[in-house]
Protein backbone atom coordinates (compact mmCIF):
# COMPACT_ATOMS: atom_id res chain seq x y z
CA UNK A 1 -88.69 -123.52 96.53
CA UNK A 2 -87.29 -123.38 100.29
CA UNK A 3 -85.28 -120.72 101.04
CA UNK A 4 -81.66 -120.93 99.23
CA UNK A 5 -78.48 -119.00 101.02
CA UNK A 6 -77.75 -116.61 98.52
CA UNK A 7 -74.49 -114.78 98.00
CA UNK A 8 -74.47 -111.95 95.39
CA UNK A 9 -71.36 -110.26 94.01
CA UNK A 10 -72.18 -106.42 93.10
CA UNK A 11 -74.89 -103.55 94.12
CA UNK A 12 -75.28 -102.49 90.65
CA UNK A 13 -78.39 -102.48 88.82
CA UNK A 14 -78.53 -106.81 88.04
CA UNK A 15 -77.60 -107.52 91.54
CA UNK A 16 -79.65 -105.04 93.38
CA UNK A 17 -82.57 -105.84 91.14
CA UNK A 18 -81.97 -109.50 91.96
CA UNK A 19 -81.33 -109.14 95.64
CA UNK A 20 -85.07 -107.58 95.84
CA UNK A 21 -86.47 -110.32 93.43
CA UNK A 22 -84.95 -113.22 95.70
CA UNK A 23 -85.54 -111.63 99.06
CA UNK A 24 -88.79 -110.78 98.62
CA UNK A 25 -89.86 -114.52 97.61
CA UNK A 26 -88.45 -115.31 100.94
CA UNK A 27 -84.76 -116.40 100.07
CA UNK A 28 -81.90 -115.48 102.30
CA UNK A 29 -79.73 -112.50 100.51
CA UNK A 30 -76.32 -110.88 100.93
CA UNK A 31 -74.71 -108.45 98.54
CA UNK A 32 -71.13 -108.31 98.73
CA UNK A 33 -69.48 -104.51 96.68
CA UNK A 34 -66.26 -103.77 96.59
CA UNK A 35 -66.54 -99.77 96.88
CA UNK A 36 -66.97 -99.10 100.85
CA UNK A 37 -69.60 -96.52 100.35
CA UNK A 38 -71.58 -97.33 96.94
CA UNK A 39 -73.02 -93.85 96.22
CA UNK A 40 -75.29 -92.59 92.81
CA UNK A 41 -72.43 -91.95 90.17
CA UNK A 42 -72.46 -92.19 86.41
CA UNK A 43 -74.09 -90.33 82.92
CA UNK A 44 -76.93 -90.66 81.60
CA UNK A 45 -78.58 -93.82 80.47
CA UNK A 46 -81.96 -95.13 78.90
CA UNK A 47 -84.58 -97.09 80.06
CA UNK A 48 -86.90 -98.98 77.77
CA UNK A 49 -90.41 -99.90 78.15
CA UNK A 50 -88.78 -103.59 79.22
CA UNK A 51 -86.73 -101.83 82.02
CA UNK A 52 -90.20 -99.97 82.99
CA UNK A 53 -91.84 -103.44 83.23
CA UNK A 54 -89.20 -104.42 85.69
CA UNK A 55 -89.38 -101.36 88.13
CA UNK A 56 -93.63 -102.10 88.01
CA UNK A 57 -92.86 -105.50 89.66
CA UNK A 58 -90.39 -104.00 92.11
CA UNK A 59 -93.12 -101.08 92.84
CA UNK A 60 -90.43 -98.37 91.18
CA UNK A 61 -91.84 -97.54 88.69
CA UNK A 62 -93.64 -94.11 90.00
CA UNK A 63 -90.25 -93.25 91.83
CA UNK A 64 -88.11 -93.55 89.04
CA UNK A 65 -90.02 -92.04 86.29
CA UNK A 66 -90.55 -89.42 88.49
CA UNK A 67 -87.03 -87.92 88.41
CA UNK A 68 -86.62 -88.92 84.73
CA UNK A 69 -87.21 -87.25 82.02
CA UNK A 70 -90.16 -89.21 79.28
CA UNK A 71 -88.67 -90.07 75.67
CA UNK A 72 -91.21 -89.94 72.35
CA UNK A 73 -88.60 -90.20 70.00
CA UNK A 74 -85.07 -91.26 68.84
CA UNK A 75 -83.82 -88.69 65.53
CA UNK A 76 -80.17 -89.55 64.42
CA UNK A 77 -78.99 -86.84 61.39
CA UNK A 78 -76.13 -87.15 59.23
CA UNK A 79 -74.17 -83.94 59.53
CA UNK A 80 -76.17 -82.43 56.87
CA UNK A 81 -79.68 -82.97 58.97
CA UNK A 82 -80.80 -85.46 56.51
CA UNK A 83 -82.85 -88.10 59.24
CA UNK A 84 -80.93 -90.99 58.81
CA UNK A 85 -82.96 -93.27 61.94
CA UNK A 86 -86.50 -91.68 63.18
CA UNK A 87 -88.50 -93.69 65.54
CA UNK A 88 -91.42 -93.05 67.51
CA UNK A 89 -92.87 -95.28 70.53
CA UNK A 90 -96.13 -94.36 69.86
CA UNK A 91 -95.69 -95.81 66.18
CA UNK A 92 -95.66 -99.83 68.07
CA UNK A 93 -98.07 -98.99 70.99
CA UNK A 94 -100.00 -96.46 72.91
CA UNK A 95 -98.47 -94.86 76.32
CA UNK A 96 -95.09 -96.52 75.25
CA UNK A 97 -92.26 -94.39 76.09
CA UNK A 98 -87.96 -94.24 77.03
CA UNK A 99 -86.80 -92.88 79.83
CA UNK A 100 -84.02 -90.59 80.11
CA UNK A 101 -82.29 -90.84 83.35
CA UNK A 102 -79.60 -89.87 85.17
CA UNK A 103 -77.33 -93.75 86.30
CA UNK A 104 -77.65 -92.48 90.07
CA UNK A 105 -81.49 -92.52 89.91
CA UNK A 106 -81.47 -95.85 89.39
CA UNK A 107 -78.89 -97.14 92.19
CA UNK A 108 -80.66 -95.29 94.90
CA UNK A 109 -84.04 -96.79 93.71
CA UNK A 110 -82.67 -99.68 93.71
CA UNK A 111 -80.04 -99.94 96.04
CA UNK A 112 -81.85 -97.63 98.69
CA UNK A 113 -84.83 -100.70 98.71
CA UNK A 114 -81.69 -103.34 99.27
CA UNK A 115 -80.98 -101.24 102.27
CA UNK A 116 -84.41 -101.88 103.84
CA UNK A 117 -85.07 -105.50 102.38
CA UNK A 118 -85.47 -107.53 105.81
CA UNK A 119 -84.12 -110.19 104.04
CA UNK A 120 -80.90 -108.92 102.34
CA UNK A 121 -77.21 -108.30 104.21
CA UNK A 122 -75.04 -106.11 102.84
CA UNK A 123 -71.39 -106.45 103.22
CA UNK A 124 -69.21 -103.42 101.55
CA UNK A 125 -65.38 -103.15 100.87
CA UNK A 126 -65.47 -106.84 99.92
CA UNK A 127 -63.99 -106.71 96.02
CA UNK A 128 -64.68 -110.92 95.37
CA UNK A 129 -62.00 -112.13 92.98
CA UNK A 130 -62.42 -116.06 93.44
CA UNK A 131 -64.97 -118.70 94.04
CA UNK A 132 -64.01 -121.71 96.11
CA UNK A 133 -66.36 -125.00 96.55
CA UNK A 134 -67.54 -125.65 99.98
CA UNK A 135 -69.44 -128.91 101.49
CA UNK A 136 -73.34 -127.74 101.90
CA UNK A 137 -73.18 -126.58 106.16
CA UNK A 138 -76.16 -128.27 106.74
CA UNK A 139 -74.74 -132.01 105.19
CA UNK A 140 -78.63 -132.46 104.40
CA UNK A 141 -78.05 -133.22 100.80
CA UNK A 142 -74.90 -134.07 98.43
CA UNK A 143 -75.46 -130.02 96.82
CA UNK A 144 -72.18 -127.98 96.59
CA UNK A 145 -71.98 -124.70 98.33
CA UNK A 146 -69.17 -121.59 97.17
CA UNK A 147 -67.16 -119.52 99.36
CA UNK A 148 -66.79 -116.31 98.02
CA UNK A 149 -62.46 -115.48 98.44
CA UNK A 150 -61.80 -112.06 98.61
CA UNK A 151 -58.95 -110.01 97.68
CA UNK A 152 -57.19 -110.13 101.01
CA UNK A 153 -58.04 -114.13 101.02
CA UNK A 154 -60.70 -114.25 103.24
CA UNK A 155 -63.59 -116.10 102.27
CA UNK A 156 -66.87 -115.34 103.26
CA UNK A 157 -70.30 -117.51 102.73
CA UNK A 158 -70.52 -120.50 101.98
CA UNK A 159 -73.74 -119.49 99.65
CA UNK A 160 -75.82 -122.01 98.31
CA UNK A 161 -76.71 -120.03 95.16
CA UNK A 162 -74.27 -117.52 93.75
CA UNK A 163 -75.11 -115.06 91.80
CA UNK A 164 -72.17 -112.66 89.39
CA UNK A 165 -73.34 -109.66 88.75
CA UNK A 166 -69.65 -107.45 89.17
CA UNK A 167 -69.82 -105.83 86.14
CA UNK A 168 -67.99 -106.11 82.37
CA UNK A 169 -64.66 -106.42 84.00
CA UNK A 170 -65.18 -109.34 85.98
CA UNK A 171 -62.71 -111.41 87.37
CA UNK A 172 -65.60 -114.06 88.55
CA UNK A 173 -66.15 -115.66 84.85
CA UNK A 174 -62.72 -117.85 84.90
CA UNK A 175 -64.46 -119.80 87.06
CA UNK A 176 -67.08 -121.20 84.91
CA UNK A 177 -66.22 -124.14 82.40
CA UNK A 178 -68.59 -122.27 80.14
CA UNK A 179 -67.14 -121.22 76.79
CA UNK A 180 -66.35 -117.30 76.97
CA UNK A 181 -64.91 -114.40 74.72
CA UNK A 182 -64.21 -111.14 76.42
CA UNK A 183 -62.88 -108.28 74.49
CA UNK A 184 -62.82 -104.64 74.89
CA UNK A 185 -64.49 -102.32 72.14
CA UNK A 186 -62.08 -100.24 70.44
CA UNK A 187 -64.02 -97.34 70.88
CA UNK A 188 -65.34 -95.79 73.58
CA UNK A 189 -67.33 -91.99 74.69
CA UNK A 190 -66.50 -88.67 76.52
CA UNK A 191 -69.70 -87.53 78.61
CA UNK A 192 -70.52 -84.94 80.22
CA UNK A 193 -73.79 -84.18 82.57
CA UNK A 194 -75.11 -80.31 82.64
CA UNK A 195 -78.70 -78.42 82.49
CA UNK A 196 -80.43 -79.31 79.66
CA UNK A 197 -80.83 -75.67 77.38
CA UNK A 198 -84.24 -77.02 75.92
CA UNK A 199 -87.93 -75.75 78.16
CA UNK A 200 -89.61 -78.65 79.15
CA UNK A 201 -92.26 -78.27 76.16
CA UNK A 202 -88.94 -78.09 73.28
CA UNK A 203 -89.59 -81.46 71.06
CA UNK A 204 -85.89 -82.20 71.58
CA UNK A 205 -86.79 -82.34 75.53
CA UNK A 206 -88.23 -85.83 74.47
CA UNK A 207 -85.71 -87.18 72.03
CA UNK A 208 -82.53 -89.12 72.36
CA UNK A 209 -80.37 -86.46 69.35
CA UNK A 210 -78.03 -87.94 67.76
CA UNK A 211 -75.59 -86.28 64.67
CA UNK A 212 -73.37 -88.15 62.81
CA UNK A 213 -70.61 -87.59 60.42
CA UNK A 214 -70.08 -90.58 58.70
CA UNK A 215 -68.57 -93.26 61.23
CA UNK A 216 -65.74 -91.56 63.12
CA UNK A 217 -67.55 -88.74 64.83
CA UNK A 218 -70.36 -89.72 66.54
CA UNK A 219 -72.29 -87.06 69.15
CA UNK A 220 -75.20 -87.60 71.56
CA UNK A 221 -77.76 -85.66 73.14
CA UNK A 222 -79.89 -87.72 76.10
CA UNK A 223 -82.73 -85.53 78.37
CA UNK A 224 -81.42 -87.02 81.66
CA UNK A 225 -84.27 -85.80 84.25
CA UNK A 226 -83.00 -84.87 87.39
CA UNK A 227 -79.99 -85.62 89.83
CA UNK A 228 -80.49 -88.25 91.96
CA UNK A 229 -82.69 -87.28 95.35
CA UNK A 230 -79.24 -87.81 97.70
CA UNK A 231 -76.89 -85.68 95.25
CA UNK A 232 -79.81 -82.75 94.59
CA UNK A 233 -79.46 -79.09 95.97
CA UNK A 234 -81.89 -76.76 97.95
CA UNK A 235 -83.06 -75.56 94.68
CA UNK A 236 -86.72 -76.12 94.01
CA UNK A 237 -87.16 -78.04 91.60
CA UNK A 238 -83.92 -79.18 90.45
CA UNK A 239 -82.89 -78.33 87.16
CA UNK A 240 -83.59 -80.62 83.98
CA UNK A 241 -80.74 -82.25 83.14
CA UNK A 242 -79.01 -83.30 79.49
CA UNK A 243 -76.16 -86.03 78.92
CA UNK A 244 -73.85 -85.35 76.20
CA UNK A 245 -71.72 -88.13 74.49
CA UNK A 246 -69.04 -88.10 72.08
CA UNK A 247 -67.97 -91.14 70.14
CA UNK A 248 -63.64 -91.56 70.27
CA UNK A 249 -61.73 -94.28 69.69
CA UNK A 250 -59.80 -95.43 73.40
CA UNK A 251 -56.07 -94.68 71.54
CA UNK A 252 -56.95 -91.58 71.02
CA UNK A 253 -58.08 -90.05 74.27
CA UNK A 254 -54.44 -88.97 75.19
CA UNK A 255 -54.06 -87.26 72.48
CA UNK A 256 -57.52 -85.55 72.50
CA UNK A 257 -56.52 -84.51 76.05
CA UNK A 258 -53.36 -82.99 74.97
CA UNK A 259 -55.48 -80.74 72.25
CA UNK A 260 -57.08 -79.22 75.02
CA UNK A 261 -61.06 -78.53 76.03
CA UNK A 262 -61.11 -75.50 73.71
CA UNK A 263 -59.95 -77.66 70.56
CA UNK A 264 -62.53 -80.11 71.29
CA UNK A 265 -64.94 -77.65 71.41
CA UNK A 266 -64.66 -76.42 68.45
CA UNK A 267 -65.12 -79.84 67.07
CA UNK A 268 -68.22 -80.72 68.23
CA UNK A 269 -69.50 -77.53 66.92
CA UNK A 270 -68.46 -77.79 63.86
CA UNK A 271 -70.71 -80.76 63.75
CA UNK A 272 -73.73 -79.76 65.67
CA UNK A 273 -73.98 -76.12 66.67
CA UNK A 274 -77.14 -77.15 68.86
CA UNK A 275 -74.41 -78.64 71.77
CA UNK A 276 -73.10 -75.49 72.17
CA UNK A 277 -75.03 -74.27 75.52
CA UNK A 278 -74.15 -78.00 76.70
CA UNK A 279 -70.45 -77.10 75.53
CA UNK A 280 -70.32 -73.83 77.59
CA UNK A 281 -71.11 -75.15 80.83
CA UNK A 282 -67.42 -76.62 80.57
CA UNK A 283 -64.89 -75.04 81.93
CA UNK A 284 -62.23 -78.10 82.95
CA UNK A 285 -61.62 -80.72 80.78
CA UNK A 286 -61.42 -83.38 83.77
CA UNK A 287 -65.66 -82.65 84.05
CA UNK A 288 -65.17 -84.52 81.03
CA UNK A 289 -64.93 -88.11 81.68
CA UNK A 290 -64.04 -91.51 79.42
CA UNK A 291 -65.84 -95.06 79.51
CA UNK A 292 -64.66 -97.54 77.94
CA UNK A 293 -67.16 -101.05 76.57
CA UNK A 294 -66.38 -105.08 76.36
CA UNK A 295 -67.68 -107.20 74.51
CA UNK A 296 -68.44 -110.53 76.66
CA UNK A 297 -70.12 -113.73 75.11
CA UNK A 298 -71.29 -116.69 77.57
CA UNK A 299 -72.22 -119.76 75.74
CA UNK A 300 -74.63 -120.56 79.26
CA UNK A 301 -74.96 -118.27 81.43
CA UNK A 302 -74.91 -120.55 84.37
CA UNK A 303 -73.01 -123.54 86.20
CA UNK A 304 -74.68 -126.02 89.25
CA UNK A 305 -74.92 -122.95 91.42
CA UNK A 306 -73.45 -119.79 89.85
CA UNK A 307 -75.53 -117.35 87.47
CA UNK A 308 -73.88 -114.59 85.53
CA UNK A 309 -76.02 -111.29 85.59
CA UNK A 310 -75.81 -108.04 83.61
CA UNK A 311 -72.81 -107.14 82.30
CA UNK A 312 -70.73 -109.82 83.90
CA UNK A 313 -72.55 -112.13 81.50
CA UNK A 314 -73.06 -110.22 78.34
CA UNK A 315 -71.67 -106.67 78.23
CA UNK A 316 -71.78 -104.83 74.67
CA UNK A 317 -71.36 -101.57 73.17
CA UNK A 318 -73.74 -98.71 73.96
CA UNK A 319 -75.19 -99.16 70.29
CA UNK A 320 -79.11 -100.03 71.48
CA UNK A 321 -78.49 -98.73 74.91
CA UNK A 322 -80.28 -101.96 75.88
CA UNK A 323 -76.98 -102.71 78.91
CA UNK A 324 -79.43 -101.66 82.15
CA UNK A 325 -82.63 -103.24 80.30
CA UNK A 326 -81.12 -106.19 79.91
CA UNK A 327 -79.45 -106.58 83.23
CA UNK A 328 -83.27 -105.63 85.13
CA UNK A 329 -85.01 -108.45 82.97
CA UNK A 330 -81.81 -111.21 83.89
CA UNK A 331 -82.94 -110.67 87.38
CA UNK A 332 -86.98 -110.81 86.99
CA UNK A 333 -85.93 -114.18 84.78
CA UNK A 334 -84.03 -115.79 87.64
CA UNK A 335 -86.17 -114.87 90.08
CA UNK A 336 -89.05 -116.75 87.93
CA UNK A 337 -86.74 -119.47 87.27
CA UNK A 338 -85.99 -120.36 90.41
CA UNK A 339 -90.37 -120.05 91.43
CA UNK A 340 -90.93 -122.05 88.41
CA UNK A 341 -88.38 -124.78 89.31
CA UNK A 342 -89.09 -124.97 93.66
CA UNK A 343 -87.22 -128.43 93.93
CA UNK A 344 -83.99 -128.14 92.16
CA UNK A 345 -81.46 -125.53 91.92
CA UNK A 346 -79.42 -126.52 89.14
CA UNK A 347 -82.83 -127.32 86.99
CA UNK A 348 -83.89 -123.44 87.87
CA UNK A 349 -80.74 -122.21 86.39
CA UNK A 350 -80.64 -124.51 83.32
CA UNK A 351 -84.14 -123.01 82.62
CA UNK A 352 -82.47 -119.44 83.46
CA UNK A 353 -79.46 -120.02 80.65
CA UNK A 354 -82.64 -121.39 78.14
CA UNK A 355 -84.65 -118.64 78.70
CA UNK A 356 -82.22 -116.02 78.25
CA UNK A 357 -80.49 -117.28 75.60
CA UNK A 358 -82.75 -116.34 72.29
CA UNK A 359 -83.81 -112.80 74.05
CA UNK A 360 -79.66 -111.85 74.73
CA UNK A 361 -78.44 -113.59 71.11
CA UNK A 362 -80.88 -110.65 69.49
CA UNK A 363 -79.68 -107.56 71.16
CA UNK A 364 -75.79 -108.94 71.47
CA UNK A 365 -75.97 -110.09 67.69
CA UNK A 366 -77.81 -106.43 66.85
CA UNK A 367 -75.58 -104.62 68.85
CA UNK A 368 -72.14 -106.49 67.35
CA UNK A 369 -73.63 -105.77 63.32
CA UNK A 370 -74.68 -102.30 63.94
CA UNK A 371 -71.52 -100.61 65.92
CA UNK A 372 -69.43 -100.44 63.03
CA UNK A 373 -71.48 -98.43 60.71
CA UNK A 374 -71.51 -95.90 63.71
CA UNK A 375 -68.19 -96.32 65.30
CA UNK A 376 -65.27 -97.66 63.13
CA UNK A 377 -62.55 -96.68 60.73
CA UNK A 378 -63.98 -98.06 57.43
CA UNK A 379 -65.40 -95.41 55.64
CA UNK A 380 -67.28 -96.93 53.58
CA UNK A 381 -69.96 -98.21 55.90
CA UNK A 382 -70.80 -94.87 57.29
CA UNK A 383 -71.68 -94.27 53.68
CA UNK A 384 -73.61 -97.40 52.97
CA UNK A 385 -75.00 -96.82 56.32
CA UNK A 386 -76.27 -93.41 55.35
CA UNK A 387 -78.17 -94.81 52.18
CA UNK A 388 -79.61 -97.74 53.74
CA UNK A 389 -81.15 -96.52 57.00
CA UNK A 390 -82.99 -93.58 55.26
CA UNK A 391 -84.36 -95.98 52.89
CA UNK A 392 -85.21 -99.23 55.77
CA UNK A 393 -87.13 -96.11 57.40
CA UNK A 394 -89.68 -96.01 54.36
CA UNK A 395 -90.68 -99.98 55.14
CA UNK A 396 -93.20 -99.97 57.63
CA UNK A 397 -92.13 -103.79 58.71
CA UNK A 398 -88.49 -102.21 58.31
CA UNK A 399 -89.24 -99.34 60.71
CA UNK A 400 -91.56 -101.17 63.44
CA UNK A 401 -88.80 -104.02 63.84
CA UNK A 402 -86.62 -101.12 64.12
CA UNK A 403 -88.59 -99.63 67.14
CA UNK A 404 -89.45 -102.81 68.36
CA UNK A 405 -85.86 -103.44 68.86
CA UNK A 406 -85.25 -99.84 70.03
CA UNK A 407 -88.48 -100.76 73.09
CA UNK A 408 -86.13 -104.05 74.03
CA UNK A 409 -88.53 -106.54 73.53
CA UNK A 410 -87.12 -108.38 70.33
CA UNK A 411 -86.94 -112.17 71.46
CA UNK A 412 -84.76 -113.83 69.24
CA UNK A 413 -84.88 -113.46 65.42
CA UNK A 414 -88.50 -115.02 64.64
CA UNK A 415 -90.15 -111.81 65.08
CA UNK A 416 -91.29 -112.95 68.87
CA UNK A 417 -91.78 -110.19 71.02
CA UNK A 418 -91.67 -109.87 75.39
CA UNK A 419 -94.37 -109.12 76.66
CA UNK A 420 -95.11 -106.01 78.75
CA UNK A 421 -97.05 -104.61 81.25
CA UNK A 422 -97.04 -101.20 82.09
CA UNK A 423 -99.32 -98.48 83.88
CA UNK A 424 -102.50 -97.59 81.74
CA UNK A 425 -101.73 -94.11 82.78
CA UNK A 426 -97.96 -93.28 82.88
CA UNK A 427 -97.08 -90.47 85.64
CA UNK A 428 -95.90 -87.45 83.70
CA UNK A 429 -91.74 -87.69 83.52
């Protein structure tokens, strides 16, 4: 395709990833972010063997994993340490692995290549809040253009491709014809980032831990690697770092505030004594910090020349812990879209929406069916929940679609799979 102007709203992992896909193929790129100085923030997160895939076609993958920390397993226990979900990568494929990783790691892999990308601009302090049509500059064909309006009213552009990639809370999405339901979760998660207790060779180094008791109290464990390079102390090496979570519904946080740290405390313990050197590294409750999850469904994920990326276009709960995955492979997908298409824009991103579509209905369907039975105030299907799962885990189909859904790669509900290629010989996380 010739080179499209293209304007993209948010630095975040979907519009980074997609200003390096785009620029790279030769397109004209700028990324417009609201926060004046974007910097590595944020817990931890995990990325699947489809996020890996990603970072080997941006070249990475070796940085990343580096400062990571390498995930065999997923173990969820009820509160009596009866295994209620136990996967294993290597149960699916050899060399298969998660990565645990601190959200910062990613940005300034990602970002930190926008920065140097001949091809990208990048404008900060600009928070986007409307899309205006605009006349192509050039007059040399009858395509529409978009300003991009900011919040003081100045627009900047025009862009002949626009891509939305701002994030859950979005502002961007009224301005798509495209049916739409956004609603926020109910529940949310307290997290908390400190040095992970386990040595490096503990078998809970490499495994996301997760307790349960029953579906209202819900706690996390994630091996999160290392800080991010820019936010990383003299001290050689860093230390290994562990993300905790804890399941709460988004009423309740005042009140859990007013109990106070030490009340808290004592309630995590109670359900998994294992958190406590996690536990003592806090000494303030505001280290302790709250995020909230939408739910956003886009019937197309596209209009003549705006995309929706990432959260923007189909934010969940934290359920699969698929929300970076997923926003890494919308950009690879447009970016192939728009090769495999080279003489029409608004053909590209009809093939972008098709695409997409079967891959996203799986993990947003998945994701929307399994939350409940983890976070929720019906009883009851924390109980059914603890029957069934134990017994799905004795099916071997049960179990690998399980882990195949865990890896990312589930493409629709026909049992296709993505497919994947990774280093023969992973670098050691």
């Amino acid at each position: 395709m010739r080179a499209l102007d293209v304007g993209i709203i948010g630095c975040g992992t979907a519009g980074s990833a997609a200003a390096l896909f785009l620029a790279r193929a030769g397109h004209r790129v700028t990324v417009y972010e609201r926060v004046p100085s974007p910097g590595p923030v944020g817990a931890g997160i995990t990325l699947q063997p489809t996020g890996l895939h990603v970072l080997c076609r941006l070249g990475l993958y070796a940085s990343v994993v580096s400062r990571g920390a390498r995930l065999d397993r997923l173990l969820c226990e009820s509160m009596a340490r009866r295994p209620l979900v136990d996967l294993s990568y290597e149960t699916v494929g050899d060399g298969l692995f998660g990565l645990g990783l601190h959200r910062g790691v990613l940005f300034e892999a990602l970002f930190g290549s926008v920065r140097h990308e001949r091809n990208v601009g990048v404008e900060t302090g600009v928070e986007v809040i409307d899309l205006a049509r605009a006349e192509s500059p050039t007059k040399a064909s009858a395509s529409r253009w978009s300003w991009l309006v900011g919040v003081d009213g100045r627009r900047h552009g025009p862009h002949e491709l626009v891509v939305v990639a701002d994030g859950a809370r979005s502002q961007l999405r009224d301005d798509t014809s495209t049916s739409k339901r956004v609603e926020p979760y109910p529940w949310g998660a307290l997290w908390f980032v400190g040095r992970d207790p386990n040595d490096a060779n503990h078998p809970m180094a490499r495994t996301l831990h997760q307790v349960v008791d029953g579906n209202r109290r819900f706690l996390g464990l994630l091996p999160t690697g290392r800080l991010p390079a820019s936010l990383d102390s003299s001290l050689t090496p860093s230390p290994r770092l562990v993300s905790l979570f804890w399941s709460i519904r988004c009423d309740r946080v005042s009140a859990w505030r007013a109990r106070g740290l030490e009340a808290w405390k004592d309630e995590v313990l109670e359900l998994a004594k294992e958190a406590e050197p996690v536990l003592d590294q806090i000494q303030d409750q505001r280290e302790v910090l709250f995020a909230a999850y939408h739910d956003v469904v886009m019937h197309r994920w596209h209009t003549r020349n705006v995309v929706y990326l990432g959260d923007a276009a189909h934010a969940t709960s934290p359920q699969l812990g698929q929300g970076c995955n997923l926003a890494l492979w919308d950009a690879m997908e447009l970016h192939d879209c728009i090769e495999e298409e080279p003489r029409d824009l608004a053909s590209a991103l009809a093939r972008y929406s098709r695409r997409r579509e079967e891959h996203l209905a799986f993990y947003q369907s998945a994701t929307r069916w399994l939350t409940p039975f983890f976070q929720g105030d019906e009883e009851l299907l924390g109980q059914v929940r603890d029957i069934a799962m134990p017994l799905m885990g004795k099916v071997s189909l049960f179990k690998r679609l399980m882990t195949l859904s865990m890896l990312g790669v589930m493409d629709g509900f026909l049992g296709r799979t993505l497919t994947l290629r990774l280093p023969a010989h992973a670098p050691e996380a």
